[in-house]
PDB file of N, CA and C in Angstrom:
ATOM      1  N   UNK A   1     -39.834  58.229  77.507  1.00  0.00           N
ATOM      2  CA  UNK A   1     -38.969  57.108  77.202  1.00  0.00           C
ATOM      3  C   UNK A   1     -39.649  55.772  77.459  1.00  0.00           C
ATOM      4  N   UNK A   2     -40.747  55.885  78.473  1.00  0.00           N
ATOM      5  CA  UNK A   2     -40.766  54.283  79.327  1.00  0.00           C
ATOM      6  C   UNK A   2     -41.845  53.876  77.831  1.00  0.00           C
ATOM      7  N   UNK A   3     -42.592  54.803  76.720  1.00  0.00           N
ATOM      8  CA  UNK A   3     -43.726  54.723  76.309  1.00  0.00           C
ATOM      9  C   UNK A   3     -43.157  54.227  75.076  1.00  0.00           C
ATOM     10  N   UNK A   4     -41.736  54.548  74.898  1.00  0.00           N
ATOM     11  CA  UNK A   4     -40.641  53.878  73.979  1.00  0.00           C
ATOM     12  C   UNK A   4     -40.701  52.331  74.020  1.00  0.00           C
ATOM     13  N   UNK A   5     -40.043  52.239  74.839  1.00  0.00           N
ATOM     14  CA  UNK A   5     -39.820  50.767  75.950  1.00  0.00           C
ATOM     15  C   UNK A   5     -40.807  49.917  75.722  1.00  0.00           C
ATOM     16  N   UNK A   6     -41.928  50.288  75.986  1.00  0.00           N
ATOM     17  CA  UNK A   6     -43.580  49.116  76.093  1.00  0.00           C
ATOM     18  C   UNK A   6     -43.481  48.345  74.696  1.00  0.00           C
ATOM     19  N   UNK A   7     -43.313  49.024  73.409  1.00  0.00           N
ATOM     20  CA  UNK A   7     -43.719  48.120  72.105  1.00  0.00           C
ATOM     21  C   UNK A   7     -42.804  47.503  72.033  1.00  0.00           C
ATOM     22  N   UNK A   8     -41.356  48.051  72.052  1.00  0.00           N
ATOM     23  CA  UNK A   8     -39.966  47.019  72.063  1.00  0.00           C
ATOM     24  C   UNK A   8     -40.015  45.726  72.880  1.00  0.00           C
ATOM     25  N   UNK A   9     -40.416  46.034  74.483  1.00  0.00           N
ATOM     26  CA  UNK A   9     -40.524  45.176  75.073  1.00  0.00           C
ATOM     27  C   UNK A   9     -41.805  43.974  74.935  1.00  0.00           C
ATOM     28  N   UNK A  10     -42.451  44.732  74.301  1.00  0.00           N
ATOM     29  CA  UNK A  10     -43.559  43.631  74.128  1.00  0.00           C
ATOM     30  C   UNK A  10     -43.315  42.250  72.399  1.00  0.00           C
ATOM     31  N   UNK A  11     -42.596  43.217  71.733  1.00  0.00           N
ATOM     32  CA  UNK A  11     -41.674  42.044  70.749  1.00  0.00           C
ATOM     33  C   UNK A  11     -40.615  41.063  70.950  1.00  0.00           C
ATOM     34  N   UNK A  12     -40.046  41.471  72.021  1.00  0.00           N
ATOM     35  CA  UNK A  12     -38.873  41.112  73.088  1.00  0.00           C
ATOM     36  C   UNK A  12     -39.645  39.407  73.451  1.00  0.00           C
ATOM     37  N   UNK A  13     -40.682  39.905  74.397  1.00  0.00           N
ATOM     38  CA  UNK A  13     -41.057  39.170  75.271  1.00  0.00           C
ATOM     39  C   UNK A  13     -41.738  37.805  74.385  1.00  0.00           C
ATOM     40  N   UNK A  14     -42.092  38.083  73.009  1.00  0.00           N
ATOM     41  CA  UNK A  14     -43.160  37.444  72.496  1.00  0.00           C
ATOM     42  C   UNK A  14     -41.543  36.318  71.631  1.00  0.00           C
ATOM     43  N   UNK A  15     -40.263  37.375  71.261  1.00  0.00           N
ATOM     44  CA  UNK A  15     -39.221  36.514  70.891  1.00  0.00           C
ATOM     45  C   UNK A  15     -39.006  35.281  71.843  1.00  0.00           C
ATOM     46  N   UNK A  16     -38.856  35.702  73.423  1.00  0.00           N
ATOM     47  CA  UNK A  16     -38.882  35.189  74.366  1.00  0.00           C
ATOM     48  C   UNK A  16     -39.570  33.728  74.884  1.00  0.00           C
ATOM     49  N   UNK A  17     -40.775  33.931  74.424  1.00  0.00           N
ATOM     50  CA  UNK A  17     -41.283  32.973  74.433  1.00  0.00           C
ATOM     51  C   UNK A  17     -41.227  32.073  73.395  1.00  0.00           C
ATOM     52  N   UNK A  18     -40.918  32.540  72.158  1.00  0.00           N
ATOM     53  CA  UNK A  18     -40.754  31.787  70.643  1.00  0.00           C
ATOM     54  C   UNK A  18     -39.340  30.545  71.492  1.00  0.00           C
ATOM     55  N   UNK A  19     -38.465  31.339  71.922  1.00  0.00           N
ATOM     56  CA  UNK A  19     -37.138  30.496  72.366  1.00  0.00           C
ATOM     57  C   UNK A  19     -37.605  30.101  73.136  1.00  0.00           C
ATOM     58  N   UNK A  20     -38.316  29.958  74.409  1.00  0.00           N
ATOM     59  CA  UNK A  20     -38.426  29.145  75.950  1.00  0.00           C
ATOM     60  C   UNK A  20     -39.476  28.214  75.024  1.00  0.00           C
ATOM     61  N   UNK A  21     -40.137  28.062  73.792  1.00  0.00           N
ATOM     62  CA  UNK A  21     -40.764  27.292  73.100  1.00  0.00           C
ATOM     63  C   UNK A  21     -39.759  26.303  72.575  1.00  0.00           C
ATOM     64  N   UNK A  22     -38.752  26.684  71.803  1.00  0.00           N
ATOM     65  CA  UNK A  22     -38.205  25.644  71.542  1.00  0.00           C
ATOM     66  C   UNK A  22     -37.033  25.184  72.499  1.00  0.00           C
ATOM     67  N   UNK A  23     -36.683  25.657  73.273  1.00  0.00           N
ATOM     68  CA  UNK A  23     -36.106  25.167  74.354  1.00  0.00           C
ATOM     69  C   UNK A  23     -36.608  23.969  75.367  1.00  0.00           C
ATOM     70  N   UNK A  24     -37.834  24.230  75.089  1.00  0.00           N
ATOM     71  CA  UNK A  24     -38.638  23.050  76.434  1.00  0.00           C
ATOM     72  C   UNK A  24     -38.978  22.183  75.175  1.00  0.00           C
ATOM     73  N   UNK A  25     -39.088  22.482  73.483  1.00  0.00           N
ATOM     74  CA  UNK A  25     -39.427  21.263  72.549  1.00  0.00           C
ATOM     75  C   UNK A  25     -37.658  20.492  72.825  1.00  0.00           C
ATOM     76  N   UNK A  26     -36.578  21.103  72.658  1.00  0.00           N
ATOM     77  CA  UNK A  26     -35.533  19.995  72.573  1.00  0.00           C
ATOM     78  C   UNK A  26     -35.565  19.496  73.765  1.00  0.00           C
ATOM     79  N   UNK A  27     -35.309  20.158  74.680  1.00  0.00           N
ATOM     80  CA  UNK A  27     -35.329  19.363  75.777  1.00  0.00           C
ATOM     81  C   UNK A  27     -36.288  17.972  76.149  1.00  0.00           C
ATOM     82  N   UNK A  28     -37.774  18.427  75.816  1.00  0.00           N
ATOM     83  CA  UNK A  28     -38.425  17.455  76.171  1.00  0.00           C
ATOM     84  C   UNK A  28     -38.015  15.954  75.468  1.00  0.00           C
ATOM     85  N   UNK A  29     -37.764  16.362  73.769  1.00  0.00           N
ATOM     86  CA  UNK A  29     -37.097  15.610  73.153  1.00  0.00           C
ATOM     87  C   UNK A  29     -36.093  14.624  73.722  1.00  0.00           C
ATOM     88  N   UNK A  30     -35.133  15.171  74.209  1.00  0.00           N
ATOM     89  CA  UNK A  30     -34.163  14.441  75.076  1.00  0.00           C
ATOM     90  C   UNK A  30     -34.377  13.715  76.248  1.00  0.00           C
ATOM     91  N   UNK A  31     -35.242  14.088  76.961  1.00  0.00           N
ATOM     92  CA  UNK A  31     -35.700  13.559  78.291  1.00  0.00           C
ATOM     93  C   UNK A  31     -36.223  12.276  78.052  1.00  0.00           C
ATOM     94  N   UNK A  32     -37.425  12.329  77.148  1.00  0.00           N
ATOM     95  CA  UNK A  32     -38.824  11.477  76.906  1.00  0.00           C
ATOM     96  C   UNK A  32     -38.699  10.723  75.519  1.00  0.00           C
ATOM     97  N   UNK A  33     -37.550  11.224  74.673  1.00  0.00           N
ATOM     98  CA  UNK A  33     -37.917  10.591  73.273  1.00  0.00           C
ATOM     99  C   UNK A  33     -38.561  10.757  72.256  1.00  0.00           C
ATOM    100  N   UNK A  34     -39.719  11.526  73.364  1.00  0.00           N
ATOM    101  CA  UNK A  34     -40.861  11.852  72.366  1.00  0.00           C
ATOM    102  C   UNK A  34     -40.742  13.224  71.559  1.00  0.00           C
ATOM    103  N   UNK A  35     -40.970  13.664  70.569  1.00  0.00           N
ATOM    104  CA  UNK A  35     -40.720  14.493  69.812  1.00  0.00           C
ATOM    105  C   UNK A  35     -42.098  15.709  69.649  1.00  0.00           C
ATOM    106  N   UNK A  36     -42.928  15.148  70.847  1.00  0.00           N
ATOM    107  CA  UNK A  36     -44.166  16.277  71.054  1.00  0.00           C
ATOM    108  C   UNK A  36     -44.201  15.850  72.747  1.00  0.00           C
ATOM    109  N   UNK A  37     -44.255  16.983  73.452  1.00  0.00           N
ATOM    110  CA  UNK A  37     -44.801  17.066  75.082  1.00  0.00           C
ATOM    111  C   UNK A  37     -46.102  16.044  74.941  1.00  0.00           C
ATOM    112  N   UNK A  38     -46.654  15.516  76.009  1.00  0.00           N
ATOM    113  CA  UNK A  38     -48.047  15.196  76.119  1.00  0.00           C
ATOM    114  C   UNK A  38     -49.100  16.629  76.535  1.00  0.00           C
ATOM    115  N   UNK A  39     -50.269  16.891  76.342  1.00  0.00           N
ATOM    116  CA  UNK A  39     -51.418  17.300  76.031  1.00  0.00           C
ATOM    117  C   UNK A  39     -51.723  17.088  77.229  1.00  0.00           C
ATOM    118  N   UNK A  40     -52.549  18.073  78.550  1.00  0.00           N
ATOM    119  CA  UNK A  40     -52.877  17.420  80.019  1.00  0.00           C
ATOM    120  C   UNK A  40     -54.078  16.905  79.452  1.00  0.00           C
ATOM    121  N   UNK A  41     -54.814  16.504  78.721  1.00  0.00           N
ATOM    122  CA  UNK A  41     -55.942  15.663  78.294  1.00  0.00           C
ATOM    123  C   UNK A  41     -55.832  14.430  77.804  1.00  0.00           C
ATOM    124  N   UNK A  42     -54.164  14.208  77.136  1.00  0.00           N
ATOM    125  CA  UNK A  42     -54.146  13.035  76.449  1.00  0.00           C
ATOM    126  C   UNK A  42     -53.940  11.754  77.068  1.00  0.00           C
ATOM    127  N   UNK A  43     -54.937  10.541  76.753  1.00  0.00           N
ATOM    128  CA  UNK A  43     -55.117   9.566  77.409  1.00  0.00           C
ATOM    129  C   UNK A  43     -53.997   8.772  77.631  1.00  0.00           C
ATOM    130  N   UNK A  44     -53.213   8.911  76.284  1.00  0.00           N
ATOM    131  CA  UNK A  44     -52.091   8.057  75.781  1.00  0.00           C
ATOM    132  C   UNK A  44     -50.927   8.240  76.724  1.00  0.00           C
ATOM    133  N   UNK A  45     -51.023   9.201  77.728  1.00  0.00           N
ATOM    134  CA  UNK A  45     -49.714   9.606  78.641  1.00  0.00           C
ATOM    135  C   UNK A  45     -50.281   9.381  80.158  1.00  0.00           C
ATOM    136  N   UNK A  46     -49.472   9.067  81.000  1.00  0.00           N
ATOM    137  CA  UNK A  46     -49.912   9.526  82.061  1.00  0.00           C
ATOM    138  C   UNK A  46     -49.961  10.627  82.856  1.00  0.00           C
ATOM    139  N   UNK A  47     -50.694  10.734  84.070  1.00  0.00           N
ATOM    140  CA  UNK A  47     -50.395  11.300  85.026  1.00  0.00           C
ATOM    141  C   UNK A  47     -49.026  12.220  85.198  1.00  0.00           C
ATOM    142  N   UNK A  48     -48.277  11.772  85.529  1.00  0.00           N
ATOM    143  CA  UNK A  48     -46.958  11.980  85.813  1.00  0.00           C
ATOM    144  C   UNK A  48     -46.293  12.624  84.800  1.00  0.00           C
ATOM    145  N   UNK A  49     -46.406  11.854  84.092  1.00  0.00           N
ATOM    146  CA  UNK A  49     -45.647  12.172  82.402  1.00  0.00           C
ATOM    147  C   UNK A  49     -46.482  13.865  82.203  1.00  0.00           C
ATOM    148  N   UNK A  50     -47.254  13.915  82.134  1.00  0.00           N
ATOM    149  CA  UNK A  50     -48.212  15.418  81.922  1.00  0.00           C
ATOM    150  C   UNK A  50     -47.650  16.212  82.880  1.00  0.00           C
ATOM    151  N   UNK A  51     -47.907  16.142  83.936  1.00  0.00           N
ATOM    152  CA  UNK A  51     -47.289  17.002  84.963  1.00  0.00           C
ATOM    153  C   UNK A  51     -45.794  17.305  85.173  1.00  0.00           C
ATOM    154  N   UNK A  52     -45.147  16.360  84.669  1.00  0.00           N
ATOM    155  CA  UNK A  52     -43.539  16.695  84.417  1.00  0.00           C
ATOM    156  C   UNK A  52     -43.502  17.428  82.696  1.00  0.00           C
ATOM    157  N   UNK A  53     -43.872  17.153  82.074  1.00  0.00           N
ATOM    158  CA  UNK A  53     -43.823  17.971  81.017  1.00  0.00           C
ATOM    159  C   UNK A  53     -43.977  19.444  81.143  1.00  0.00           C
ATOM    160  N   UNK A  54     -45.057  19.751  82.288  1.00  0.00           N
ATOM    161  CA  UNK A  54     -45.963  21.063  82.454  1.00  0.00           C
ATOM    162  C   UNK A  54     -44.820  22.083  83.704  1.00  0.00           C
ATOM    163  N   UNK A  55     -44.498  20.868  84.548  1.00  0.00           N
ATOM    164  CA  UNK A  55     -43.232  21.417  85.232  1.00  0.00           C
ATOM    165  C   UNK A  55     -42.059  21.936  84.233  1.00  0.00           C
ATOM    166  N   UNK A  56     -41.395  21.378  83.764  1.00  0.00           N
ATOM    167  CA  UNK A  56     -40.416  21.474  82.563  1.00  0.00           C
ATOM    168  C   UNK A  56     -40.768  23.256  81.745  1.00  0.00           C
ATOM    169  N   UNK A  57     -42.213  22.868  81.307  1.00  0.00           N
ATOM    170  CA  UNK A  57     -42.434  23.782  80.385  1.00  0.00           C
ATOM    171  C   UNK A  57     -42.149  25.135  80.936  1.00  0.00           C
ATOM    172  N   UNK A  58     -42.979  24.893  82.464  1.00  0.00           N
ATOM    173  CA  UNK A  58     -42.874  26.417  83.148  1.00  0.00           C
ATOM    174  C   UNK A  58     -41.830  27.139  83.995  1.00  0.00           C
ATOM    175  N   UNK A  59     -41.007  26.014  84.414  1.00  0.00           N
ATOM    176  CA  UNK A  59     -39.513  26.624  84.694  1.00  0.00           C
ATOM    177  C   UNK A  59     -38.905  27.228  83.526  1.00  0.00           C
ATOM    178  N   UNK A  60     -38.675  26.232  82.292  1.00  0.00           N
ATOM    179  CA  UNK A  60     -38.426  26.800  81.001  1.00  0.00           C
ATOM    180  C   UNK A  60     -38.849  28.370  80.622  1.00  0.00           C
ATOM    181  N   UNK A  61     -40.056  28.206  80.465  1.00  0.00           N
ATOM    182  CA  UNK A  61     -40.548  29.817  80.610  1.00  0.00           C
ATOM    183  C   UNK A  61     -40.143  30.719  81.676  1.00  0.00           C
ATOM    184  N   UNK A  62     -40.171  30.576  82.527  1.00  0.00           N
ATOM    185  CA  UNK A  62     -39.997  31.155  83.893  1.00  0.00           C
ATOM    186  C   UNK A  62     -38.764  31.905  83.412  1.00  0.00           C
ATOM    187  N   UNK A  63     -37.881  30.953  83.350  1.00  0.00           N
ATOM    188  CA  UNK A  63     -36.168  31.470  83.321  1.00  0.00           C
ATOM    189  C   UNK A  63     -36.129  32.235  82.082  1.00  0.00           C
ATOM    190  N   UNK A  64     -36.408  31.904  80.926  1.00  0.00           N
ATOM    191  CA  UNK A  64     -36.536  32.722  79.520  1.00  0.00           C
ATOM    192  C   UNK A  64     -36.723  34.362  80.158  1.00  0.00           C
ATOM    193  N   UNK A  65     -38.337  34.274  80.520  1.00  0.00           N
ATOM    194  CA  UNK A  65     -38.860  35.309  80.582  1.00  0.00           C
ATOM    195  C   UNK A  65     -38.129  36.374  81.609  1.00  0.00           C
ATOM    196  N   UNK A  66     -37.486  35.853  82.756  1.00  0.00           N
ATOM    197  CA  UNK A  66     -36.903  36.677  83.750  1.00  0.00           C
ATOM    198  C   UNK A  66     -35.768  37.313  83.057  1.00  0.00           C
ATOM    199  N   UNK A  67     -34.903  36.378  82.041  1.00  0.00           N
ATOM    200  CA  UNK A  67     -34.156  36.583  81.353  1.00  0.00           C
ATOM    201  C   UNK A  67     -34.443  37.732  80.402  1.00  0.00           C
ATOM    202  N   UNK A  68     -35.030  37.572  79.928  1.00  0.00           N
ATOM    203  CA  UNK A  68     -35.655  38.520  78.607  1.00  0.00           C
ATOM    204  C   UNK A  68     -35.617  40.008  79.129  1.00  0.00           C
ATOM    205  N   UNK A  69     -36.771  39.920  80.320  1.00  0.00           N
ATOM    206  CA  UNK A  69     -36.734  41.112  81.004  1.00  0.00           C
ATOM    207  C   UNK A  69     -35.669  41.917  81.872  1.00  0.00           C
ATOM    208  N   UNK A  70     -34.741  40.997  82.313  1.00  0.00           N
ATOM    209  CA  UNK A  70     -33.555  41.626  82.917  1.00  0.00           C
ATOM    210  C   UNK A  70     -32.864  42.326  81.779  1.00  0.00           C
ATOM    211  N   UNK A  71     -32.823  41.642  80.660  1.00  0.00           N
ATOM    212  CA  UNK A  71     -31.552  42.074  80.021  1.00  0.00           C
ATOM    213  C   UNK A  71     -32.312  43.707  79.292  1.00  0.00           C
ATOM    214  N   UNK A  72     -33.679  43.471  79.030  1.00  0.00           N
ATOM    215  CA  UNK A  72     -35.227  44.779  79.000  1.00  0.00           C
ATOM    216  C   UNK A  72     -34.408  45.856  79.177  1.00  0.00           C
ATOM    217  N   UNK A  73     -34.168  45.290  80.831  1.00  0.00           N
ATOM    218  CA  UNK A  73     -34.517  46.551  81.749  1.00  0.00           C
ATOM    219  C   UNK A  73     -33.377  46.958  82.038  1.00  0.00           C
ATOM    220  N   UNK A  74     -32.181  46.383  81.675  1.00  0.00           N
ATOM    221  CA  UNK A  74     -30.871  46.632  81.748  1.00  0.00           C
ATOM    222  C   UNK A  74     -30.328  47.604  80.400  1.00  0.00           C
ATOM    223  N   UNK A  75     -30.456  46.838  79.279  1.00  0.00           N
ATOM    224  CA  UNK A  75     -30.846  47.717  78.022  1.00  0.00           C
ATOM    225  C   UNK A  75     -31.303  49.404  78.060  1.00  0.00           C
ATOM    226  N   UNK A  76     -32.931  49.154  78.605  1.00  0.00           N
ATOM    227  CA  UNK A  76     -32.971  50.461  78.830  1.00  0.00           C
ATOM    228  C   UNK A  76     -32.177  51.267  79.126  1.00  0.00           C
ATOM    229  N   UNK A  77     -31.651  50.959  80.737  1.00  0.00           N
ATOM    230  CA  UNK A  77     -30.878  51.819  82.052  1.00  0.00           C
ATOM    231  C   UNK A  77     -29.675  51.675  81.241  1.00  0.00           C
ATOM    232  N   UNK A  78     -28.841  51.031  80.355  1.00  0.00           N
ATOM    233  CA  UNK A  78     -27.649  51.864  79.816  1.00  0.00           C
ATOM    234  C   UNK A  78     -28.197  52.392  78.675  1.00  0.00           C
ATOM    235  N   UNK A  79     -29.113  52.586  77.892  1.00  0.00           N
ATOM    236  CA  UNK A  79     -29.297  53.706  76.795  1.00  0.00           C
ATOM    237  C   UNK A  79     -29.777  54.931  77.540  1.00  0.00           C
ATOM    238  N   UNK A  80     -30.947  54.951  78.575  1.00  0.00           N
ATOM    239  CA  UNK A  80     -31.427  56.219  78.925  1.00  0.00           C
ATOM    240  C   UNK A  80     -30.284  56.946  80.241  1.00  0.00           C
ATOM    241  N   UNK A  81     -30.202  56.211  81.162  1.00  0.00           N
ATOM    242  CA  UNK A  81     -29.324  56.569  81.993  1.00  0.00           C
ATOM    243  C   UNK A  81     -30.630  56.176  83.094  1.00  0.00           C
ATOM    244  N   UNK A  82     -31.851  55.984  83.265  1.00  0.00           N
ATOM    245  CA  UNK A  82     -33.035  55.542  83.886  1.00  0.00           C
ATOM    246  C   UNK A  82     -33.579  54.206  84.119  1.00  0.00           C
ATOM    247  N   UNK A  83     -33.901  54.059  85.377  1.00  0.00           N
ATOM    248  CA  UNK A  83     -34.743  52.846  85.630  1.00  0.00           C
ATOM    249  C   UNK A  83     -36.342  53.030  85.239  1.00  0.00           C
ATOM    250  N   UNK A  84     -36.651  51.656  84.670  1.00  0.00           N
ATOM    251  CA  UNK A  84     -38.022  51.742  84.099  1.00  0.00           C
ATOM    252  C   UNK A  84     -38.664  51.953  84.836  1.00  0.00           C
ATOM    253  N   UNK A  85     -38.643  51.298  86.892  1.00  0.00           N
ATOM    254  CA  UNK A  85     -39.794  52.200  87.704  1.00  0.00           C
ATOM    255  C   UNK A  85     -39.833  53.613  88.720  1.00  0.00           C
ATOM    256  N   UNK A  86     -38.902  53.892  87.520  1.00  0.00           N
ATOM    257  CA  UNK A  86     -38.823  55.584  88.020  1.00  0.00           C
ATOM    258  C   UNK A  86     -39.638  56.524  86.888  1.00  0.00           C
TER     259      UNK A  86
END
């Protein structure tokens, strides 16, 4: 079953990130105005501005992804009747 699980979950995860993508694009939108994050290279932004973008981005992800996978691994355990680390 778990060998089931791996390819599903790995389309899952990649949806996952497609959404925590545009989730941290509106948001940033709203925050900043700007309609693209800054680049940690780009001159045109600062300091701050980069590093709050990069914060943003990775909570964003963070929560997606925990998300994604709970609901994974929950999915599984009511179709099989099994936890994935058993």
């Amino acid at each position: 079953m778990k060998l089931l699980f791996r390819p599903l979950s790995m389309v899952i995860s990649v949806l996952g990130g497609l959404v925590s993508a545009a989730l941290f694009k509106r948001l940033w939108r709203a925050v900043s105005g700007d309609a693209e994050a800054p680049e940690a290279t780009s001159p045109d932004h600062s300091t701050r501005e980069v590093l709050l973008a990069a914060l943003l981005q990775g909570a964003i992800f963070g929560v997606v992804k925990a998300g994604v996978d709970r609901a994974g691994a929950k999915g599984f355990r009511k179709m099989t009747g099994k936890h994935l680390d058993t």
